[in-house]
N, C-alpha and C. Protein backbone atom coordinates (compact mmCIF):
# COMPACT_ATOMS: atom_id res chain seq x y z
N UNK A 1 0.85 -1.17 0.00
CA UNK A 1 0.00 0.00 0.00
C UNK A 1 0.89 1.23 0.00
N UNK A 2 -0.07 2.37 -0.85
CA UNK A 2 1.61 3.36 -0.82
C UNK A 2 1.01 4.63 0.22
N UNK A 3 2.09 5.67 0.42
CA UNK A 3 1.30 6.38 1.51
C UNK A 3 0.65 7.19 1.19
N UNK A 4 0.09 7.42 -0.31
CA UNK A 4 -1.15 8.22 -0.55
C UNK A 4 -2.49 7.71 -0.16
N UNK A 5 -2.26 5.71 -0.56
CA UNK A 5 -3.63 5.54 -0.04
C UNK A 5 -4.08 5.73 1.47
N UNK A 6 -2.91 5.84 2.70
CA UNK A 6 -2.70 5.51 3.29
C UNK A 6 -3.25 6.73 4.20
N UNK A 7 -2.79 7.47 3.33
CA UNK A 7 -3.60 9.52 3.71
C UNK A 7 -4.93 9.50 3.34
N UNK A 8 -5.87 8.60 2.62
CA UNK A 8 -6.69 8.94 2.28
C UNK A 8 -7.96 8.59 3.24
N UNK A 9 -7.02 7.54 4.13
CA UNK A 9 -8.28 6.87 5.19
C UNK A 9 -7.75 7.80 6.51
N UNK A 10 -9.33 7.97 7.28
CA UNK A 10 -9.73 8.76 8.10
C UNK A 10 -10.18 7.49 8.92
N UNK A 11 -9.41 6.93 9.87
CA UNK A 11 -9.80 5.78 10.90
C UNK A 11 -10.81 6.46 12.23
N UNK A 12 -10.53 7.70 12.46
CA UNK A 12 -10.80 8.60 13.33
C UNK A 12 -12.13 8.53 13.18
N UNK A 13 -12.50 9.17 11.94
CA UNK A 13 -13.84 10.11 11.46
C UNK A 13 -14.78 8.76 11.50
N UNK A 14 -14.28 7.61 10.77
CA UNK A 14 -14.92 6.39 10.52
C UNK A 14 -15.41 6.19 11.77
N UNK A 15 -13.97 5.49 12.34
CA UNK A 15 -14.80 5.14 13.98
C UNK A 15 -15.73 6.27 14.73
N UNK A 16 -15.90 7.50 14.65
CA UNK A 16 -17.05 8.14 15.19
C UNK A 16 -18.53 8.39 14.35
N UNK A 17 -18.44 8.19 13.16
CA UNK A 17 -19.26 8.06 12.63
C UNK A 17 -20.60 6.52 12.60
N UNK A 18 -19.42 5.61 12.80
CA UNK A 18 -20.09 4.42 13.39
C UNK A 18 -20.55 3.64 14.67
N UNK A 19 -19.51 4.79 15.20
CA UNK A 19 -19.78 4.68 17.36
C UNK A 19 -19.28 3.32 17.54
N UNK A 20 -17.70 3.07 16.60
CA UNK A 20 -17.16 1.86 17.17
C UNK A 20 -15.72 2.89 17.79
N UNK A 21 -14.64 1.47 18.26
CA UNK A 21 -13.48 2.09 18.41
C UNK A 21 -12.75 2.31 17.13
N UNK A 22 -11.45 3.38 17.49
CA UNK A 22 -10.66 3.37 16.17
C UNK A 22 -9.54 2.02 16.14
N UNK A 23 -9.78 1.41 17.05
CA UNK A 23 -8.85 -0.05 17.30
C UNK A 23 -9.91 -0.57 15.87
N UNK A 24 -11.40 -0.84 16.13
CA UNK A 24 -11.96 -1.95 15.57
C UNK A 24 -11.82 -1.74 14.27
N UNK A 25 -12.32 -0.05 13.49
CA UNK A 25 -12.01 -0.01 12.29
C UNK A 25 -10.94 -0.40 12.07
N UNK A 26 -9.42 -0.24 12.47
CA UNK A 26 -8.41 -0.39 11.87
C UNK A 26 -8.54 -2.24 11.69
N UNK A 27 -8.74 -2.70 12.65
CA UNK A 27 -8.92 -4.24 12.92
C UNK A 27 -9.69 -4.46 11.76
N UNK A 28 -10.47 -4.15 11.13
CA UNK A 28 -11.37 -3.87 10.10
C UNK A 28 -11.06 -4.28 8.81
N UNK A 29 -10.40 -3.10 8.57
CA UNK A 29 -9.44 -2.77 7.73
C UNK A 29 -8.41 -3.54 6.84
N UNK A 30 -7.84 -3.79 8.09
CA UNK A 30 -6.42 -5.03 8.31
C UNK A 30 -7.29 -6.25 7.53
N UNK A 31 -8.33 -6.81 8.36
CA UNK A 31 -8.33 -7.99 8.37
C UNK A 31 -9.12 -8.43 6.43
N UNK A 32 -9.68 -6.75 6.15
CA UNK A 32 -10.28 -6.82 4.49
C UNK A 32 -9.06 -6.74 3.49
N UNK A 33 -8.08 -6.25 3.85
CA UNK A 33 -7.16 -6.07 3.03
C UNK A 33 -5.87 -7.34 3.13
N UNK A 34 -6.08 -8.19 4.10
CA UNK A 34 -5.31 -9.62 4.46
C UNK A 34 -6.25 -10.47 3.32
N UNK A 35 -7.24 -10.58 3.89
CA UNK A 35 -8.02 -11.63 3.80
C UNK A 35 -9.16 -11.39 2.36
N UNK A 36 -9.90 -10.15 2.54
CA UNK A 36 -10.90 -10.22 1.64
C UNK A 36 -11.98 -9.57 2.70
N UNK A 37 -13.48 -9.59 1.79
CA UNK A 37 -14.57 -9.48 2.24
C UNK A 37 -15.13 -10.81 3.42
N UNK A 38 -14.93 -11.88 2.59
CA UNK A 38 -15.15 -13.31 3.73
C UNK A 38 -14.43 -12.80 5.11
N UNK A 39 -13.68 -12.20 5.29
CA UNK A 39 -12.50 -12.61 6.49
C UNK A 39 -13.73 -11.60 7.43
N UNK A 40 -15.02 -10.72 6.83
CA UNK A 40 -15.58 -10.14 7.76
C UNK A 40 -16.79 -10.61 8.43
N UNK A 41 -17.13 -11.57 7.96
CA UNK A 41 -18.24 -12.58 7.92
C UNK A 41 -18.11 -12.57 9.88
N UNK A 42 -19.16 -12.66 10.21
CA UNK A 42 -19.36 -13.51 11.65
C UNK A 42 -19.71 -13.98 12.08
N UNK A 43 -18.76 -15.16 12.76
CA UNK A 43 -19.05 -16.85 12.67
C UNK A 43 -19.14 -17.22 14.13
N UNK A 44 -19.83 -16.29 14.72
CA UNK A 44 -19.68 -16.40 16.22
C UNK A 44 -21.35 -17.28 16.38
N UNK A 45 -21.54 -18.08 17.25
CA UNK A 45 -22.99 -18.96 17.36
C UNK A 45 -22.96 -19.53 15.67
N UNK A 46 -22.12 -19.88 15.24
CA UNK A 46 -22.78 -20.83 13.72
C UNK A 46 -22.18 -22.10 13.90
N UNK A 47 -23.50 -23.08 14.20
CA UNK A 47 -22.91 -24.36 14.17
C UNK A 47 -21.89 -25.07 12.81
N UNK A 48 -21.30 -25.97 12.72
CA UNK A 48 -20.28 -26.69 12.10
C UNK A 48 -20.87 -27.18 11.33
N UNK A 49 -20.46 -27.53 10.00
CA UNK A 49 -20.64 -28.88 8.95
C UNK A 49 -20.61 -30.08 9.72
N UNK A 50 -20.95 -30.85 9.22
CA UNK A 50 -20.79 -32.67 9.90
C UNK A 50 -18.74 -32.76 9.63
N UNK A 51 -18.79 -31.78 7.99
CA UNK A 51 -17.67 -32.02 7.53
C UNK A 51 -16.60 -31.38 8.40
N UNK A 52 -16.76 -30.06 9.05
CA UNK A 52 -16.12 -29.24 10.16
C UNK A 52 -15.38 -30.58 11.04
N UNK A 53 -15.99 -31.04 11.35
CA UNK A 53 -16.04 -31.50 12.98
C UNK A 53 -14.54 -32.44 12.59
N UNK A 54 -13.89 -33.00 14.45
CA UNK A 54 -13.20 -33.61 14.15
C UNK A 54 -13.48 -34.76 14.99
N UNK A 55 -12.80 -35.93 14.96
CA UNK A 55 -13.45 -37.27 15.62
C UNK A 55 -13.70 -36.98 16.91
N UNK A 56 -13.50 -36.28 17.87
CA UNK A 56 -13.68 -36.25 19.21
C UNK A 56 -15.12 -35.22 19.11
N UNK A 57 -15.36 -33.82 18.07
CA UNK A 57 -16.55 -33.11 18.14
C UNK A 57 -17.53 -34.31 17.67
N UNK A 58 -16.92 -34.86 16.80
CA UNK A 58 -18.32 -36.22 15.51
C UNK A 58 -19.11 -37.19 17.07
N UNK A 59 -17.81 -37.27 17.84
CA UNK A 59 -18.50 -38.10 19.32
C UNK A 59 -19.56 -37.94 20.11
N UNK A 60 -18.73 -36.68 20.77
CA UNK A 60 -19.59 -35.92 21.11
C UNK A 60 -20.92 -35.75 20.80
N UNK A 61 -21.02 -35.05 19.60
CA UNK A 61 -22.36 -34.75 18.76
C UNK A 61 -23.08 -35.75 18.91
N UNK A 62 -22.46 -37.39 18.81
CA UNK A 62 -23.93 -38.61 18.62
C UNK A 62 -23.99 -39.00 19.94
N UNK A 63 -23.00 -38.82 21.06
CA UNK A 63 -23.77 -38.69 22.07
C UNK A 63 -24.84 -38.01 22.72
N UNK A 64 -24.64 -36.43 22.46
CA UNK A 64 -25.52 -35.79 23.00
C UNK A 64 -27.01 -35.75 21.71
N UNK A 65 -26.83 -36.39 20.42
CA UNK A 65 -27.79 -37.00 19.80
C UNK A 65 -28.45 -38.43 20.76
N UNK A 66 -27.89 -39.02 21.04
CA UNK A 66 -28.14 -40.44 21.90
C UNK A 66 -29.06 -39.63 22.86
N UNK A 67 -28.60 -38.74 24.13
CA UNK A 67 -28.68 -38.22 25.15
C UNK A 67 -30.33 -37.74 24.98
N UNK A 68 -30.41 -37.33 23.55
CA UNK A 68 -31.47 -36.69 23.12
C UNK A 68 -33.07 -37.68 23.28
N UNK A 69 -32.35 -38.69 22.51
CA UNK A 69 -33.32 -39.24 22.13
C UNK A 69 -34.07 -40.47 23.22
N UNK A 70 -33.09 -40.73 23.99
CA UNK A 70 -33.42 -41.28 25.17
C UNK A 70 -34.31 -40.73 25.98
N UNK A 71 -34.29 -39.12 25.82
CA UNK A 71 -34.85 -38.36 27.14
C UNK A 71 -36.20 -38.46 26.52
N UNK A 72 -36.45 -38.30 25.18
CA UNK A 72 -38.04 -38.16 24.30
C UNK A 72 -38.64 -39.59 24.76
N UNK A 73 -37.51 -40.93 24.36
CA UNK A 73 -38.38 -42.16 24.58
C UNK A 73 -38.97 -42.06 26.26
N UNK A 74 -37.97 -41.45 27.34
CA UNK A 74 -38.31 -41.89 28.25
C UNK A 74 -40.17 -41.01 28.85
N UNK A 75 -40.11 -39.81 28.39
CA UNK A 75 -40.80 -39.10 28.32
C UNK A 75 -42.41 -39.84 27.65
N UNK A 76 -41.90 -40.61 26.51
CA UNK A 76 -43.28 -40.73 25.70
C UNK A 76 -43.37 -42.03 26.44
N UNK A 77 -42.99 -43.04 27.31
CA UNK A 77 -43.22 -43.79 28.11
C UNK A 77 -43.76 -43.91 29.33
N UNK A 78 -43.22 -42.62 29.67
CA UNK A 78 -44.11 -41.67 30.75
C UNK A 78 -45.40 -41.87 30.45
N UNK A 79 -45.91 -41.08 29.30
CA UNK A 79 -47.05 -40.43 29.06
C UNK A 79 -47.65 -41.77 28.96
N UNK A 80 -47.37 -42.59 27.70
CA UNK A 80 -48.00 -44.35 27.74
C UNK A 80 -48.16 -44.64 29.11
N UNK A 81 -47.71 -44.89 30.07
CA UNK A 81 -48.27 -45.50 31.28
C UNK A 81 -49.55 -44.48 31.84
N UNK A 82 -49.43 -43.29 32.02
CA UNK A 82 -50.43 -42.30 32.12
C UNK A 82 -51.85 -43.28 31.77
């Protein structure tokens, strides 16, 4: 980057205009000009692909699938004796 473009950004004005910090724009910034548009995406609460996972998450997961389904049978067995 040369230092004209470099004069041309206002991190200041940005960050008050958006009521973030001037840390985050720059963090911003950085991370569009590393990475791209994707790198701004946010992946915070988004569950995994099946494909994501690794053998210890894949475990996990069909346990607390197991965990699941046990609690429904025990429940609708409940209700049958009712």
């Amino acid at each position: 980057m040369t230092i004209e473009k470099l004069a041309e950004r206002n991190y200041g004005k940005t960050a008050k205009q958006f009521k973030v910090s001037y840390n985050k724009v720059y963090q911003w910034v950085k991370k569009y000009e590393d990475s791209g548009q994707d790198a701004l995406q946010d992946g915070r609460g988004r569950e995994k692909a099946a494909e994501e996972l690794n053998e210890s998450e894949q475990h996990k997961l069909a346990v607390k699938k197991l965990e699941y389904e046990n609690e429904r049978l025990r429940a609708e067995v409940a209700f049958l004796k009712k």
